[in-house]
Protein backbone atom coordinates (compact mmCIF):
# COMPACT_ATOMS: atom_id res chain seq x y z
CA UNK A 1 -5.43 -55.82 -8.03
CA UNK A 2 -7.61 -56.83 -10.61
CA UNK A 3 -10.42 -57.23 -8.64
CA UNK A 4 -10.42 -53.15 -7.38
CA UNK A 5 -9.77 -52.90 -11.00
CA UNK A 6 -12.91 -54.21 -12.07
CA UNK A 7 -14.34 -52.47 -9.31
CA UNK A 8 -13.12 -49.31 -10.07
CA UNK A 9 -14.48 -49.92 -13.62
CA UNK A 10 -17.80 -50.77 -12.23
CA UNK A 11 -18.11 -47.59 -10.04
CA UNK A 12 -17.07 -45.54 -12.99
CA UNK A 13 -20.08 -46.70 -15.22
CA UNK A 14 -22.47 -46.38 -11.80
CA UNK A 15 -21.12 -42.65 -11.66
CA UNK A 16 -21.66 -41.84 -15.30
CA UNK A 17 -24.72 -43.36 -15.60
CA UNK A 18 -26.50 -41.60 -12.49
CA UNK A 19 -24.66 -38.38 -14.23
CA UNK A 20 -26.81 -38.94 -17.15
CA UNK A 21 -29.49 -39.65 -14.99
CA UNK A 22 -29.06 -35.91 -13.56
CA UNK A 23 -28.46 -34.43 -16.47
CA UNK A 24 -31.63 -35.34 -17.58
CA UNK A 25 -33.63 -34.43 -14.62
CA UNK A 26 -31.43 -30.62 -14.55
CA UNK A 27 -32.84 -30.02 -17.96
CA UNK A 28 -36.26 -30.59 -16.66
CA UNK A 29 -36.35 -28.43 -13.61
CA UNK A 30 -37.34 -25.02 -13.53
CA UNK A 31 -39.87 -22.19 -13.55
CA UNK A 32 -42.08 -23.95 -16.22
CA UNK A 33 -41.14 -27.61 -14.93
CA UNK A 34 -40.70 -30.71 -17.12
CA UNK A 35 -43.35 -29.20 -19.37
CA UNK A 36 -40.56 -27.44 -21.19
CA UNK A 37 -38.64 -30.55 -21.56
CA UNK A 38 -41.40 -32.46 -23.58
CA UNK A 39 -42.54 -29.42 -25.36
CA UNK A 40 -39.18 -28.93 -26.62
CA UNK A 41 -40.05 -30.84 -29.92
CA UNK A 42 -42.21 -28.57 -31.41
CA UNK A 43 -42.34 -25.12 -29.22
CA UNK A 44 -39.25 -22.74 -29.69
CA UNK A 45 -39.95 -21.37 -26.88
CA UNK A 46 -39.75 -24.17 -24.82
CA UNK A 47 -36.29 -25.44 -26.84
CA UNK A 48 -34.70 -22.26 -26.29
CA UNK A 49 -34.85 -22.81 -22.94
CA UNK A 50 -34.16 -26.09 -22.89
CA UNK A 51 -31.06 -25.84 -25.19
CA UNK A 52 -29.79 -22.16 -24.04
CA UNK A 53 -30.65 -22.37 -20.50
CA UNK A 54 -30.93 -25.44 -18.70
CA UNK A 55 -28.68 -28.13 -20.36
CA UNK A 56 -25.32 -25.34 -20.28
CA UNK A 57 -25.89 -24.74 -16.52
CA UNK A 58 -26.40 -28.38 -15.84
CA UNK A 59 -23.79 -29.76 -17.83
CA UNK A 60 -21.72 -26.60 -16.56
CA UNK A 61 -21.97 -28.16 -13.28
CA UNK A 62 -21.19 -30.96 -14.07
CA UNK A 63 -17.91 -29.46 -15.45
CA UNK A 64 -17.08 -27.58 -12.61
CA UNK A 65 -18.03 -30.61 -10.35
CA UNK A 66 -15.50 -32.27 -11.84
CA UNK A 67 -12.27 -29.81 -11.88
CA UNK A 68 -12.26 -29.28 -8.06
CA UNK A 69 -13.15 -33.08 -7.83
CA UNK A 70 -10.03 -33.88 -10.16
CA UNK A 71 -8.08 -30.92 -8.17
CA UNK A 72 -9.25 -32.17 -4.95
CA UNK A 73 -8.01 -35.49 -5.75
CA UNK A 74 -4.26 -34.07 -6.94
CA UNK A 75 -4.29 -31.58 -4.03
CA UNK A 76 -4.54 -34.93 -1.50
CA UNK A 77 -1.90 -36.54 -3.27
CA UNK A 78 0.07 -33.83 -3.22
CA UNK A 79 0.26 -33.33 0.03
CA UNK A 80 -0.08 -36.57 1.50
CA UNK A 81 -3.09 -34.78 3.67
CA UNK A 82 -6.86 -36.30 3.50
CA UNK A 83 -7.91 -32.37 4.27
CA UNK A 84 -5.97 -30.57 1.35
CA UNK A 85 -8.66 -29.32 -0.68
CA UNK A 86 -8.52 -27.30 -4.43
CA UNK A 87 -7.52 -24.08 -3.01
CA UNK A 88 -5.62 -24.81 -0.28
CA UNK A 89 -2.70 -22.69 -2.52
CA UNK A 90 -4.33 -19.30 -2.20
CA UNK A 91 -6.11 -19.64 -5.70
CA UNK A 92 -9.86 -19.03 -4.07
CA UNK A 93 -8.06 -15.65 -2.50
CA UNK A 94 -6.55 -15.07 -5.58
CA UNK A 95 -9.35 -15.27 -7.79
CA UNK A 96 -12.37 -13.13 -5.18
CA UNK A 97 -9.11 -10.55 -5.27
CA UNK A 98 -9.39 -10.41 -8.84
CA UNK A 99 -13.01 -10.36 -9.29
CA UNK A 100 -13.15 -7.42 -6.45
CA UNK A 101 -10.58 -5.42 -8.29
CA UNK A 102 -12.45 -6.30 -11.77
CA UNK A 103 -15.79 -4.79 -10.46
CA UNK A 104 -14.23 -1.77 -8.63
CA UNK A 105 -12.86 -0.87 -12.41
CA UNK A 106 -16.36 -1.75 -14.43
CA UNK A 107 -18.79 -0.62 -11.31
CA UNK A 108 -20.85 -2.22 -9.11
CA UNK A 109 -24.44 -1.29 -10.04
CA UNK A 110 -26.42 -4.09 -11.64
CA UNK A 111 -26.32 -3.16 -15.04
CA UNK A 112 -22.34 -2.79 -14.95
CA UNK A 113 -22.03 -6.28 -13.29
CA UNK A 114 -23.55 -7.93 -16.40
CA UNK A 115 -21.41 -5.95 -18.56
CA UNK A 116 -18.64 -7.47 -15.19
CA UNK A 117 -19.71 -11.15 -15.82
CA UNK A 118 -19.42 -10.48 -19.56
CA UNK A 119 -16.27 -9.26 -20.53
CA UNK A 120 -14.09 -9.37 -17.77
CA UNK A 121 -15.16 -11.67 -14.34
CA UNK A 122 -14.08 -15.08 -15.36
CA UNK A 123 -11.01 -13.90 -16.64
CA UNK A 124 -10.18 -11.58 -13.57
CA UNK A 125 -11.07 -14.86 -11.49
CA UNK A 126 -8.93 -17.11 -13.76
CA UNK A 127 -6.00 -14.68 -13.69
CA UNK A 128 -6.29 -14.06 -9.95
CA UNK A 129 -6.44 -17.63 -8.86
CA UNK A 130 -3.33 -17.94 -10.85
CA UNK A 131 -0.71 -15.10 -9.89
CA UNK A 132 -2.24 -16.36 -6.06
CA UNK A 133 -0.54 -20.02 -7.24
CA UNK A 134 2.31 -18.73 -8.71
CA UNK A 135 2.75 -16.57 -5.43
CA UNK A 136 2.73 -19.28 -3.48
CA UNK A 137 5.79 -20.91 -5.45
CA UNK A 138 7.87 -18.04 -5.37
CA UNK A 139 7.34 -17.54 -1.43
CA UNK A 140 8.11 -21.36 -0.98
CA UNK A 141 10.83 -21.37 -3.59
CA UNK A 142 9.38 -23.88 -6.04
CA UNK A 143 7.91 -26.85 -5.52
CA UNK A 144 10.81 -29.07 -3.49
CA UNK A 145 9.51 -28.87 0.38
CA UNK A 146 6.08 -29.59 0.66
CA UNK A 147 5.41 -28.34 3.90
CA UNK A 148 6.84 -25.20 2.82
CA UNK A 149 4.73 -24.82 0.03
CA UNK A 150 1.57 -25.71 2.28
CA UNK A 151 1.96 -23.15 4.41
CA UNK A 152 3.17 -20.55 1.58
CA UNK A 153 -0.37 -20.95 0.52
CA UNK A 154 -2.41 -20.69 3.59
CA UNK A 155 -0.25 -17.43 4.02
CA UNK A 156 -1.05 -16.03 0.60
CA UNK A 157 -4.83 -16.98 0.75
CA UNK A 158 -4.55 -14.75 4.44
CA UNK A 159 -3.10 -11.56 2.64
CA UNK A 160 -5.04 -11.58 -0.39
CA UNK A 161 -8.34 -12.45 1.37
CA UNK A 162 -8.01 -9.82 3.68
CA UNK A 163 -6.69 -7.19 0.68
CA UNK A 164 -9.79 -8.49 -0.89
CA UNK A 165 -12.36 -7.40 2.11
CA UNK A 166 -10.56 -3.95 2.31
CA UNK A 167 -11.71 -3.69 -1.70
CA UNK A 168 -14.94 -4.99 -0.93
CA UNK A 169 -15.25 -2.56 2.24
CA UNK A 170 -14.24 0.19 0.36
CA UNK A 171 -16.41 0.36 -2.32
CA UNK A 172 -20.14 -0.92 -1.48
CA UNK A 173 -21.28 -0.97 -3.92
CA UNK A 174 -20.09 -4.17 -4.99
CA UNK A 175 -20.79 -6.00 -1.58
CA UNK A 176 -23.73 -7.67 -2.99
CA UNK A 177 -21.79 -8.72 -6.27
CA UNK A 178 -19.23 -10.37 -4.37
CA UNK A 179 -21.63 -11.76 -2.11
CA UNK A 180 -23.03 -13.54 -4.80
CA UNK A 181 -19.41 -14.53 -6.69
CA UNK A 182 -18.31 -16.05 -2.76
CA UNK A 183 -21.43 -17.94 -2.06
CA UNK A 184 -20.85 -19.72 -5.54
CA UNK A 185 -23.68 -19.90 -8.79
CA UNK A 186 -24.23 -21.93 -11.83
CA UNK A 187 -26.83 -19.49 -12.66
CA UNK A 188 -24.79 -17.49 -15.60
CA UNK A 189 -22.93 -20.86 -17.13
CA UNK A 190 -23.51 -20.79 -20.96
CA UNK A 191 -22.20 -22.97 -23.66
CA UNK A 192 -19.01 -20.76 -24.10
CA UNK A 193 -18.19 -21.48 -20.22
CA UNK A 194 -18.87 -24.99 -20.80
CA UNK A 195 -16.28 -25.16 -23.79
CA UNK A 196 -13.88 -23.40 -21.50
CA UNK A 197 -13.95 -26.12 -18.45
CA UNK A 198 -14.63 -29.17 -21.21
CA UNK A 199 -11.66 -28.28 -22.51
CA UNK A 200 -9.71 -27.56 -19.47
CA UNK A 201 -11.13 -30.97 -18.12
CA UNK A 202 -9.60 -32.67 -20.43
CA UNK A 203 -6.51 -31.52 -20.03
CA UNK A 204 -5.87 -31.77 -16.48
CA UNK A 205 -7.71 -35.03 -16.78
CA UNK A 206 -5.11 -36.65 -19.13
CA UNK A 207 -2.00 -34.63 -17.04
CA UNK A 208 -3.69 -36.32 -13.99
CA UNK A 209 -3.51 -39.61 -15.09
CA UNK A 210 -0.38 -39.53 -16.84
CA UNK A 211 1.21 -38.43 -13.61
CA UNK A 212 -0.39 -40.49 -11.09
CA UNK A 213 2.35 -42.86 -11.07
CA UNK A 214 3.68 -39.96 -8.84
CA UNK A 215 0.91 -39.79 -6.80
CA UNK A 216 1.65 -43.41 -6.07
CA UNK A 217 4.95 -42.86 -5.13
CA UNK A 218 4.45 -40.34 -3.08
CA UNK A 219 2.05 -41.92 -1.30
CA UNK A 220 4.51 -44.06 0.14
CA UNK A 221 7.42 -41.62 1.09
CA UNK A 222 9.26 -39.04 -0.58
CA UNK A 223 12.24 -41.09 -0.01
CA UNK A 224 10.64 -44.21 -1.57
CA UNK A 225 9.32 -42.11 -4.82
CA UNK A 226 12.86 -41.18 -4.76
CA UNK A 227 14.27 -44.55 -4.70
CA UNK A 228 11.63 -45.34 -7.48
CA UNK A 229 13.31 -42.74 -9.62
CA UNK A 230 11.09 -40.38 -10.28
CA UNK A 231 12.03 -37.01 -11.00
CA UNK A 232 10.02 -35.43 -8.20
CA UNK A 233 10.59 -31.91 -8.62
CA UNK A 234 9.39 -31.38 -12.52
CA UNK A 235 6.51 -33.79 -11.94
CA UNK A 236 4.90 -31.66 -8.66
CA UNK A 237 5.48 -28.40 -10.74
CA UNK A 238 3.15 -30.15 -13.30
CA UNK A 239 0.56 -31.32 -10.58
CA UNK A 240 0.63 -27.97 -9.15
CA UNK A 241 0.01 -26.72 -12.61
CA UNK A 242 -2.89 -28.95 -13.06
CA UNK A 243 -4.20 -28.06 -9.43
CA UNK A 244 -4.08 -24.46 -10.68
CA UNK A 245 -5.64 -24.48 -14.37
CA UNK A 246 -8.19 -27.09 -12.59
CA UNK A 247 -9.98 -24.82 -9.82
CA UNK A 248 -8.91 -21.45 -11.50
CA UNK A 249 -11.04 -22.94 -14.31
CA UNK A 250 -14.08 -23.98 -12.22
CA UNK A 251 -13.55 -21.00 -9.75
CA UNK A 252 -13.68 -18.68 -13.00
CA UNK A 253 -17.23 -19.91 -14.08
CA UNK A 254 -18.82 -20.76 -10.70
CA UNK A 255 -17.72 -18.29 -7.95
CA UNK A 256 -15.91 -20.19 -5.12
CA UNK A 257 -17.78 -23.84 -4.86
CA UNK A 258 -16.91 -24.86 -0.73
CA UNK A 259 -16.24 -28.97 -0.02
CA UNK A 260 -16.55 -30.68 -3.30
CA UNK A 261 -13.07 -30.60 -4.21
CA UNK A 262 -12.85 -32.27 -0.58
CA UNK A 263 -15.50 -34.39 -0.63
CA UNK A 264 -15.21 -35.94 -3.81
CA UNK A 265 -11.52 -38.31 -3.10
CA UNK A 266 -13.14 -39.04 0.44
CA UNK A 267 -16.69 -40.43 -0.96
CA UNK A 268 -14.86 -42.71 -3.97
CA UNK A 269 -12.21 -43.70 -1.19
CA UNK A 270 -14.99 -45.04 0.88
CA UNK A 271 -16.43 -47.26 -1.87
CA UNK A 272 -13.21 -48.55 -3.75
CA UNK A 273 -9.62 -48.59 -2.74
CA UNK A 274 -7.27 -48.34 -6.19
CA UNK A 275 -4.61 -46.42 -7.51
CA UNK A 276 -4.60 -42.82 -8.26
CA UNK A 277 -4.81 -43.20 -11.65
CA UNK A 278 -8.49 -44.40 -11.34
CA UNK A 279 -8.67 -42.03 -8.26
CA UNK A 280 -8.17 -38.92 -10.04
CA UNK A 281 -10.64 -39.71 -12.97
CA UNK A 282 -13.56 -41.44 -10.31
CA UNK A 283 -12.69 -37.87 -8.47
CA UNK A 284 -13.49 -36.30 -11.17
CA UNK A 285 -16.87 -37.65 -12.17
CA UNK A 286 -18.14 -38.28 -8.26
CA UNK A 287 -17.46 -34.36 -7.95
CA UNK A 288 -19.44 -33.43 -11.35
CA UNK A 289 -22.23 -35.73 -9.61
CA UNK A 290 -21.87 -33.48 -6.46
CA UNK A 291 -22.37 -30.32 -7.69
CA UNK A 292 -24.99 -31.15 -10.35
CA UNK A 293 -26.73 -33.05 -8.06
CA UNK A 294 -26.66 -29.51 -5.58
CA UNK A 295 -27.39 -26.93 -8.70
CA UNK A 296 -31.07 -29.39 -8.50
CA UNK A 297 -31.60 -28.98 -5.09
CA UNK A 298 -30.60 -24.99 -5.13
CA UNK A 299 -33.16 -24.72 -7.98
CA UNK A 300 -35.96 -27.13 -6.17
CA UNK A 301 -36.08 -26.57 -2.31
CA UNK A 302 -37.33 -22.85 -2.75
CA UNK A 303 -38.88 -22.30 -5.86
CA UNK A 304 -39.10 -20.29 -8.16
CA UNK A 305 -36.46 -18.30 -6.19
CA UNK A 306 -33.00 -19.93 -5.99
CA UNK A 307 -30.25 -20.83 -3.25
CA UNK A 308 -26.76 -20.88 -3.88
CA UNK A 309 -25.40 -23.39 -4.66
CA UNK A 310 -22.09 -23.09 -2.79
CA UNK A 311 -24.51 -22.51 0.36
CA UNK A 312 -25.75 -26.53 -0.11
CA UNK A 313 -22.25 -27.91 -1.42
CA UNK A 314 -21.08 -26.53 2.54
CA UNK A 315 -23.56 -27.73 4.39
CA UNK A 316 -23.75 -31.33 2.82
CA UNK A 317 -20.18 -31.10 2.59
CA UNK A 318 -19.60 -30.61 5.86
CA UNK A 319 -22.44 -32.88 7.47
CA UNK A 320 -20.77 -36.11 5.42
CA UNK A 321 -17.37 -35.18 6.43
CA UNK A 322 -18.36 -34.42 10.35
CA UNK A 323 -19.82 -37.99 10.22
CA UNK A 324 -17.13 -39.43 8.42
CA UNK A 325 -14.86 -37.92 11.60
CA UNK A 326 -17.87 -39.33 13.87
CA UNK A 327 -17.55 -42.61 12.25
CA UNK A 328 -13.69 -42.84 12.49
CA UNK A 329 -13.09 -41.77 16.25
């Protein structure tokens, strides 16, 4: 044990470190290059964009990284189920619903979606990702049968993904909006979104770890968390809580964000084995790695124009975990 806790330790300071490391390299890249970063001391020009542009998206990744890491992490737990991923409730239904019906009411030109993204998007995404959780607990009466929770939410991310393409159909004017909000972007993080998900983080980071003791017992049986006793009802309405606040947070800022929230547990699984207490927070940081790491390459491979960024997450995403399958058969 104390040997894949000094493990764990070292992994955690490999992980922040090549954060930094990306950070620093995120504030250098864009359409004027690295110049900007060095001419930052004495151009304001080059420090506005340095301070107001680059270094809130790229932290903001970071950020969001790291709430569908940390809910990807819970959401495995959870269910006892390597392939449970952030929004495996119906919150990524729940919140393109609510961003669909948000730009039917503002408009759809481009004009009105800035006006959208400014005073209404992230909250119609936050507040549709969670009536879509709390949706899911009323259709599987609470939070006692997992399995009837699980598929409570693949039902509700059905309905309200389909109610959200008759929206989208019906008005298209908004079909390349939501285009845009589904592939996923870091392009429109500022330093109030970044206050929003630091905040958030920590939260969920310190209800994470204060509950993994659950996660632990769970792990091992229902019956033998039982046994343990652990009051197993309160403490999954709190991780379903944190699953929620976590990737309606990220979901809210980003768009939806595909396979980090999935990714993340798998990748720190493969290079330590510890408890979930460390899981949850290596989750965490390995996922802000992820998607900072693919905000780079969305702003690199094409320049000056941009990918995005949910379009890399997938296919990386899915490569690692179709060799990962590969590996295992």
């Amino acid at each position: 044990m104390k040997s894949q806790a000094r493990r764990a330790r070292w992994f955690f300071a490999a992980l922040a470190a090549l954060g930094v490391g990306v950070l620093v390299l995120g504030i250098g890249i864009g359409s004027t290059g690295f110049e900007s970063l060095f001419a930052a001391w004495h151009d304001p020009v080059a420090k506005q964009i340095v301070r107001d542009i680059r270094l809130p998206r790229t932290l903001g990744a970071w950020l969001a990284g790291a709430l569908l890491g940390l809910a990807g992490a819970v959401a495995q737990g959870l269910f006892r189920n390597p392939l449970a991923d952030p929004y495996l409730l119906g919150s990524a239904s729940g919140a393109s619903l609510g961003v669909a019906v948000a730009m039917v009411l503002f408009g759809g030109s481009v004009g009105s979606t800035l006006w959208v993204v400014r005073l209404g998007l992230t909250g119609a995404a936050f507040v549709g990702a969670v009536l879509a959780v709390l949706l899911t607990l009323l259709l599987a009466r609470g939070v006692q049968q997992t399995l009837r929770l699980l598929l409570a939410g693949v039902i509700v991310g059905v309905v309200l993904g389909a109610v959200k393409d008759l929206i989208t159909l019906s008005s298209a004017d908004i079909l390349v909006a939501m285009q845009g909000f589904m592939l996923g972007s870091t392009g429109l993080v500022g330093w109030s979104a970044c206050a929003v998900m630091g905040a958030v983080g920590a939260v969920c980071l310190a209800l994470g770890w204060a509950l993994a003791p659950v996660l632990d017992g769970l792990a091992l049986g229902e019956a033998t968390a039982t046994s343990l006793g652990l009051p197993l009802g309160a403490m999954r309405a709190a991780l379903v809580a944190v699953l929620a606040l976590a990737t309606g947070a990220a979901v809210a800022q980003t768009g939806l964000i595909a396979f980090v929230g999935l990714a993340a547990p798998h990748l720190v699984r493969s290079v330590v084995k510890t408890t979930h207490a460390w899981l949850v927070v290596l989750s965490a940081f390995m996922g802000g790695l992820l998607l900072m790491t693919a905000d780079l390459g969305a702003r690199w491979l094409i320049a000056p124009q941009e990918l995005p960024v949910g379009v890399l997450t997938a296919v990386f995403g899915g490569s690692y975990l179709l060799w990962l399958m590969h590996r295992r058969a």
